[in-house]
Protein backbone atom coordinates (compact mmCIF):
# COMPACT_ATOMS: atom_id res chain seq x y z
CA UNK A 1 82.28 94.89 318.37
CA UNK A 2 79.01 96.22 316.62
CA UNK A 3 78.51 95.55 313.16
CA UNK A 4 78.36 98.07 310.27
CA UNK A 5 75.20 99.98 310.31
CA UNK A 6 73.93 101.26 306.73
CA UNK A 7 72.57 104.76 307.12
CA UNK A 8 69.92 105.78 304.54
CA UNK A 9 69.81 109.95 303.87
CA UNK A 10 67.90 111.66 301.64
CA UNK A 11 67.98 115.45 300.61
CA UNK A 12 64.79 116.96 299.07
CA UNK A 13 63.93 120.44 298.36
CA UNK A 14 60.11 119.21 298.98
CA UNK A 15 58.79 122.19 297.03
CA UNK A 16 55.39 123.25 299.68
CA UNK A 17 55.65 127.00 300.28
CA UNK A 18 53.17 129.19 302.16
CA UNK A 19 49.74 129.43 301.02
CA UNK A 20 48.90 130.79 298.73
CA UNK A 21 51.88 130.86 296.78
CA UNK A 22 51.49 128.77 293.84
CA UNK A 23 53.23 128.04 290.15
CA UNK A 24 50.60 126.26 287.90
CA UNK A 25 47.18 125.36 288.17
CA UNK A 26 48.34 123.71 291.63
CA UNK A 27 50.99 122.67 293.10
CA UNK A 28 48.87 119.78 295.38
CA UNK A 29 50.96 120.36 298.25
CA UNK A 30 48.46 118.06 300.42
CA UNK A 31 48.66 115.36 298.26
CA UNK A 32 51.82 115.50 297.85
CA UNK A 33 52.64 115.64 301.36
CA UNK A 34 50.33 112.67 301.71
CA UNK A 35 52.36 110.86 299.58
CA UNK A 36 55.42 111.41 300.67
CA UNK A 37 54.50 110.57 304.53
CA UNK A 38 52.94 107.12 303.36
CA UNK A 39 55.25 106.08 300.84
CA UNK A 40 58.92 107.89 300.87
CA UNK A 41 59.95 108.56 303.99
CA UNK A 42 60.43 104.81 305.25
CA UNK A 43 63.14 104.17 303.10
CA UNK A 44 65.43 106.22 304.86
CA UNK A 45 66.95 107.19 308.21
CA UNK A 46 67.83 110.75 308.54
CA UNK A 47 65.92 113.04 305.68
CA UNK A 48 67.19 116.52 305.30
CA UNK A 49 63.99 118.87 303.63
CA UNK A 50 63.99 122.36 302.25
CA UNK A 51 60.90 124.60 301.24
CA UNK A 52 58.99 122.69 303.92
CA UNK A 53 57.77 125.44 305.56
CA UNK A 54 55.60 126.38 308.77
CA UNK A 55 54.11 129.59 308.51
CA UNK A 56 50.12 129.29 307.15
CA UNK A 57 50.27 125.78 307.03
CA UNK A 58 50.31 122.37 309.16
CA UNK A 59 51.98 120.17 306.20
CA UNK A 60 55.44 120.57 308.18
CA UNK A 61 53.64 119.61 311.47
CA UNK A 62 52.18 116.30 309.61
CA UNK A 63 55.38 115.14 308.50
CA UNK A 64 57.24 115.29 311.45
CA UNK A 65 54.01 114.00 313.54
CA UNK A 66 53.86 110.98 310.92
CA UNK A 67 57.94 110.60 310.93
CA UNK A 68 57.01 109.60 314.68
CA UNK A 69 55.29 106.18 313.37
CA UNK A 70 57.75 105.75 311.05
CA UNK A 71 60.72 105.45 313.85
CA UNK A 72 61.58 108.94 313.31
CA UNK A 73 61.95 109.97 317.04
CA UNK A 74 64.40 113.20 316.34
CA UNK A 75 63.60 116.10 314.10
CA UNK A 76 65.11 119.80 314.20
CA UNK A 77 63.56 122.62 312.42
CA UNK A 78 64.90 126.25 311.86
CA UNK A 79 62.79 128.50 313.68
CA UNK A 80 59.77 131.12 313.21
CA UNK A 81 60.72 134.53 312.23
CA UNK A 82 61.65 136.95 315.84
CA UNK A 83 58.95 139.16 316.31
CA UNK A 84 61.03 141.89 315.93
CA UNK A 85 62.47 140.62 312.89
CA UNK A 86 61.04 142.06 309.26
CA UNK A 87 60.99 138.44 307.88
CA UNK A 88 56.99 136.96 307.03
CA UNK A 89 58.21 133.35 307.38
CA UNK A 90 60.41 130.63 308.82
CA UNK A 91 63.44 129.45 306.60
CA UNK A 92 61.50 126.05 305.61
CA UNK A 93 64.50 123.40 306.85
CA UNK A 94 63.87 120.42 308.57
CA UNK A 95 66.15 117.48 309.22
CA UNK A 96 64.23 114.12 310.64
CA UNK A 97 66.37 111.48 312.13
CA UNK A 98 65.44 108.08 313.41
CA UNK A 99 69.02 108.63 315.67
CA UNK A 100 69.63 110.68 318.76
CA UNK A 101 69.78 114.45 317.76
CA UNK A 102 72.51 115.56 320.48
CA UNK A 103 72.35 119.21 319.66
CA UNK A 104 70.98 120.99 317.27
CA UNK A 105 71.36 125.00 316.45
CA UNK A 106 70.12 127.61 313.41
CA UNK A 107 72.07 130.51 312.47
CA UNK A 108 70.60 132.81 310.14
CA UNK A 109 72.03 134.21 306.97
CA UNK A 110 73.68 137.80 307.40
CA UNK A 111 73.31 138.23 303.73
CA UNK A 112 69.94 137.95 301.86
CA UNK A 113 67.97 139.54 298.97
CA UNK A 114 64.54 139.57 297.89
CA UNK A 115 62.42 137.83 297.59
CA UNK A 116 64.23 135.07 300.08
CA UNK A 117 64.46 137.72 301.97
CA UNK A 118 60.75 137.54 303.37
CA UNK A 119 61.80 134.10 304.57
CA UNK A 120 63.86 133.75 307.78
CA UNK A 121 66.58 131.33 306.19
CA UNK A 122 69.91 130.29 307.15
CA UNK A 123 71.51 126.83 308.05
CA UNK A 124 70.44 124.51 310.67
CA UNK A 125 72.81 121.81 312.15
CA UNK A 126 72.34 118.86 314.08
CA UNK A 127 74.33 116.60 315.71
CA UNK A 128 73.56 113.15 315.86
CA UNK A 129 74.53 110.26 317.74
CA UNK A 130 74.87 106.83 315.78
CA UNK A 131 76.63 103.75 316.70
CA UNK A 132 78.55 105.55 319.33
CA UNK A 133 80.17 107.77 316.76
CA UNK A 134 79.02 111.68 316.54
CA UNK A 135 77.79 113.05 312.64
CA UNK A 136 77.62 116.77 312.03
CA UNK A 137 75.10 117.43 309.73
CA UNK A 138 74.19 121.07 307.92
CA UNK A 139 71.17 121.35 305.94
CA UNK A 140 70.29 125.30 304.27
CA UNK A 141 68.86 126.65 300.97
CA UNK A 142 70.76 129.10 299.70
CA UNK A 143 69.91 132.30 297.83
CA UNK A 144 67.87 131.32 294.50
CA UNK A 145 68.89 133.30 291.29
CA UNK A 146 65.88 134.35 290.08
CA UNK A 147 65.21 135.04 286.26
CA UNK A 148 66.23 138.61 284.99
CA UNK A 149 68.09 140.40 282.16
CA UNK A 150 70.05 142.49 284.66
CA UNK A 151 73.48 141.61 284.83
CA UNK A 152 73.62 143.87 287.98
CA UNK A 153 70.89 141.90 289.55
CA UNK A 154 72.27 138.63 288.27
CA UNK A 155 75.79 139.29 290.52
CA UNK A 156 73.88 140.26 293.28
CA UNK A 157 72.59 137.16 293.88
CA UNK A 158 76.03 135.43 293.27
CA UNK A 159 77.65 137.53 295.60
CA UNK A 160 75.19 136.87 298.10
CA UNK A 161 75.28 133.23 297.74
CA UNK A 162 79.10 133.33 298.25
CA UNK A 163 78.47 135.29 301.42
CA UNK A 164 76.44 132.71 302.51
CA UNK A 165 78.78 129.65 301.90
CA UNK A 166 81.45 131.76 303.58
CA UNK A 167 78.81 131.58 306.58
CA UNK A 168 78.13 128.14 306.15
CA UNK A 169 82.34 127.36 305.97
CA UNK A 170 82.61 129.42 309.16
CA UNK A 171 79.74 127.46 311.08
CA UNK A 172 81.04 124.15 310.17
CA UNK A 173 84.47 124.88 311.28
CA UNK A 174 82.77 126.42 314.61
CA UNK A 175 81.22 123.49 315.03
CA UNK A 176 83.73 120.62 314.38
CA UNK A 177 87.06 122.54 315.39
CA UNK A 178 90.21 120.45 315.25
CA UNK A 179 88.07 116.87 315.27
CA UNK A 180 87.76 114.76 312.47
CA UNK A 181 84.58 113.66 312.95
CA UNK A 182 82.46 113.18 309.68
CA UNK A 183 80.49 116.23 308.11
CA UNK A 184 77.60 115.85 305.53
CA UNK A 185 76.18 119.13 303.71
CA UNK A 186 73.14 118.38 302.26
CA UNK A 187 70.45 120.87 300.61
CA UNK A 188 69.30 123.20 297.84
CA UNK A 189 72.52 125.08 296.97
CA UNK A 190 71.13 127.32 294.24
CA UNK A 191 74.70 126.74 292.73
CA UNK A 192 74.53 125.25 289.20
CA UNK A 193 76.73 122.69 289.16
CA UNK A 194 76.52 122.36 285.06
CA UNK A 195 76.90 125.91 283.98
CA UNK A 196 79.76 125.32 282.76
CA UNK A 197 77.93 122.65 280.23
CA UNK A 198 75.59 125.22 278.76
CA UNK A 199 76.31 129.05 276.83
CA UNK A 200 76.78 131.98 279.49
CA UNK A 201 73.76 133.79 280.39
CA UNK A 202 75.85 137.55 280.13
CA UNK A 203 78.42 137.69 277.79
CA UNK A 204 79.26 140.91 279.72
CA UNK A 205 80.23 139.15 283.04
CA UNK A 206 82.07 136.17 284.59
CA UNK A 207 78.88 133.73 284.94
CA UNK A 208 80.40 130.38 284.69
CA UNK A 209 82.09 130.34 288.45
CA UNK A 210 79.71 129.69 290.86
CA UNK A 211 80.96 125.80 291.17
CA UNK A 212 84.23 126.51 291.12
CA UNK A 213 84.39 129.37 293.79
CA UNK A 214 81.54 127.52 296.04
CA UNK A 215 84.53 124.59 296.14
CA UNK A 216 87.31 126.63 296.66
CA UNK A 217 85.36 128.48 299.81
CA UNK A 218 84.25 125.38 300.83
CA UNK A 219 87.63 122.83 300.39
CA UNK A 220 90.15 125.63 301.40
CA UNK A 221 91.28 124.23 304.49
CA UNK A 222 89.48 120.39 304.68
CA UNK A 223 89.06 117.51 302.33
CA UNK A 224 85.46 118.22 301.15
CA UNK A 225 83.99 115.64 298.67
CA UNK A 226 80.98 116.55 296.05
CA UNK A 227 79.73 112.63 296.29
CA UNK A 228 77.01 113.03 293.60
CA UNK A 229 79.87 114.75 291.16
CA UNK A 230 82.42 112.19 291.96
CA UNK A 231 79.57 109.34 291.44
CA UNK A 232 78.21 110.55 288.26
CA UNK A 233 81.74 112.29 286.61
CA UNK A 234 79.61 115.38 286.18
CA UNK A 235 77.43 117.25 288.49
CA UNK A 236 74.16 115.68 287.35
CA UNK A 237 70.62 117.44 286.58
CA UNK A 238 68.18 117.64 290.12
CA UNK A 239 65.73 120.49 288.62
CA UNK A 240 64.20 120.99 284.95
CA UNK A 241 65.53 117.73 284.04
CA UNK A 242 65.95 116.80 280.37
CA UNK A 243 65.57 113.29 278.86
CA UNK A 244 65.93 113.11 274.92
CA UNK A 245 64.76 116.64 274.36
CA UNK A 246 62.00 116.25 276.56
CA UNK A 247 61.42 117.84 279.92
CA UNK A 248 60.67 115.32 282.67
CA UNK A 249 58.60 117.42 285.38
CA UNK A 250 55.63 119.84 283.85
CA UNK A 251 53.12 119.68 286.30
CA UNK A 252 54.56 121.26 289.22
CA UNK A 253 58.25 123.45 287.20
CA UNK A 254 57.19 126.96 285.80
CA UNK A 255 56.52 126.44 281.98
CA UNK A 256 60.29 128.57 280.83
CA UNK A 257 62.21 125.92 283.56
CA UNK A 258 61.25 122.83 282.48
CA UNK A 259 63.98 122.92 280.50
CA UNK A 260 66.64 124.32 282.91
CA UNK A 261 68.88 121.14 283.38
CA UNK A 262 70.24 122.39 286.56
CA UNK A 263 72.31 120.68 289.07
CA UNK A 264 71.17 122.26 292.58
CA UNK A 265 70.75 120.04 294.93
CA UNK A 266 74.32 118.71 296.78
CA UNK A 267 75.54 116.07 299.05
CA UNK A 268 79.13 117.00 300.49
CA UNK A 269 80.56 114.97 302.93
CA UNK A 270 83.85 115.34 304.56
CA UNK A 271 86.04 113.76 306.93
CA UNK A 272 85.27 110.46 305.38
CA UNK A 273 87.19 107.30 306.92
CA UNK A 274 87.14 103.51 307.26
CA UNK A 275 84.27 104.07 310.03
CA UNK A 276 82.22 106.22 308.17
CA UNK A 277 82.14 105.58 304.45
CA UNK A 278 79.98 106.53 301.75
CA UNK A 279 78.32 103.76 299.91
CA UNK A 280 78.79 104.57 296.14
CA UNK A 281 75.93 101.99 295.03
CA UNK A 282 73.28 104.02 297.35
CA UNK A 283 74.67 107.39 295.81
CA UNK A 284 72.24 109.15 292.89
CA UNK A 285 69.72 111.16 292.18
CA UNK A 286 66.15 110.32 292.52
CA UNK A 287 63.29 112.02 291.26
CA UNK A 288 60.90 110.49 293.41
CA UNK A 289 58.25 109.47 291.07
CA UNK A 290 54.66 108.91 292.18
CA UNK A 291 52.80 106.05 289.61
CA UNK A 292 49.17 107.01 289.31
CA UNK A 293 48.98 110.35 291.18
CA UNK A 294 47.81 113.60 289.14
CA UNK A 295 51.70 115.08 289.77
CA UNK A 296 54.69 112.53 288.32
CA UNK A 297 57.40 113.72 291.20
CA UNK A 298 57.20 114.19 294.69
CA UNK A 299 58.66 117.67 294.06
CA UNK A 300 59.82 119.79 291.01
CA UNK A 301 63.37 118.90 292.16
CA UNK A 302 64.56 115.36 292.32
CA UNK A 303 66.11 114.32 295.66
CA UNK A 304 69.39 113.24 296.01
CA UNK A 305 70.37 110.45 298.65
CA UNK A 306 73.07 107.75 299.80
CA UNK A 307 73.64 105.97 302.56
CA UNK A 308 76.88 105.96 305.18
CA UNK A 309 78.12 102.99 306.36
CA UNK A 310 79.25 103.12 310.12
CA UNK A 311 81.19 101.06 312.47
């Protein structure tokens, strides 16, 4: 018998759009990517990565070409737009592995607004192959919520978010049928997990749901677990985070989101069992810090990772 394997996984909305989109003065996307190829990425196994895009750029085609000397032999990518298509760029997902990728597949979201609407985004799976036993793996970034005083505008994004976990529900279940093999949702779910901590935005309108009716889409028929809720008792801050009054990330977050507090970035994993368990000690955010660079994060989110134990 083979002995437990400890899988390391990391999450990371990695924050390097297009040229020559841009928040502050810069956003070093080089540098950063730099960084994160020659220190980060060898502490983990399989590394799921949104806003790591392709189009006008070669920073996605350096990771995955440095993930090579790193051991990571497997990567999947969703795609460049069809040429047909009216989207300007590719969704920005990319899961590296340093396991067999069996089979991987992107379907594209059949709900969208502007602005994610100029990218071509939707949810890319992969199947991977470790210790004999098969992992089904999702990775997408869902539709941001982008500031306004419309409470129109505001539900319009909401209700296309839903639409897309409803997607994302129906392409797991497509994907894993009747099995019980283990499922992990990582990614940049634009759902604010601590809304519910902070005053509504519209008096005018339910705003406080999004949590709630993302879970109830995604637990209705399987035993779903939010690991980095469960860990910390409370879904816990991954963008604009706040420490004593203070906002922690200023060089890369937009001045009015430094002080967000937003929990947006998820690990679900379901189907968990004695041969594929979740190691609590390994579970938490991590903001990635980078001593002595001109940035203090990797990203203006914080990554969130754990590791699976298999055997």
């Amino acid at each position: 018998k083979t002995s437990a394997r400890k899988i390391k996984f990391l999450s990371l909305n990695i924050f390097l759009r297009p040229p020559p989109i841009k928040t502050n003065g810069s956003d070093y996307k080089d540098l950063r990517t730099l960084y994160f190829c020659k220190h980060l990425m060898k502490k983990y196994d399989i590394i799921c990565l949104q806003e790591c895009f392709d189009s006008y750029s070669l920073r996605r085609k350096k990771i995955i070409h440095e993930g090579k000397h790193l051991n990571f032999q497997y990567h999947a990518v969703s795609p460049d737009p069809r040429w047909y298509d009216p989207h300007l760029i590719d969704g920005g997902l990319l899961i590296l592995s340093k396991y067999r990728i069996l089979n991987q597949e992107f379907l594209p979201f059949e709900h969208e607004v502007f602005p994610d609407s100029v990218a071509y985004k939707g949810i890319l799976y992969a199947k991977i192959l470790i210790q004999g036993k098969n992992l089904h793996l999702f990775t997408t970034h869902l539709q941001s919520k982008h500031p306004t005083s419309n409470p129109d505008k505001y539900l319009e994004y909401r209700e296309v978010r839903r639409a897309q976990v409803v997607q994302l529900r129906e392409f797991i279940d497509s994907k894993i049928g009747d099995s019980n093999e283990p499922v992990v949702v990582a990614g940049d779910l634009n759902i604010d997990g601590r809304e519910t901590l902070k005053p509504p935005v519209f008096t005018e309108i339910e705003c406080m749901d999004d949590y709630q009716k993302f879970m109830e889409i995604m637990t209705k028929k399987n035993n779903l677990t939010d690991i980095l809720r469960k860990k910390y008792g409370e879904s816990p801050s991954t963008f604009g985070r706040v420490h004593e009054g203070e906002p922690l990330e200023v060089v890369l977050t937009h001045p009015e989101e430094v002080f967000w507090d937003e929990s947006l970035d998820y690990i679900l994993v379901e189907n968990e069992t004695k041969g594929f368990r979740v190691d609590w000690n390994e579970t938490r955010v991590n903001p990635l810090e980078t001593p002595g660079e001109v940035f203090t994060q990797v990203s203006d989110h914080a990554g969130v990772q754990t590791a699976f134990i298999i055997d």
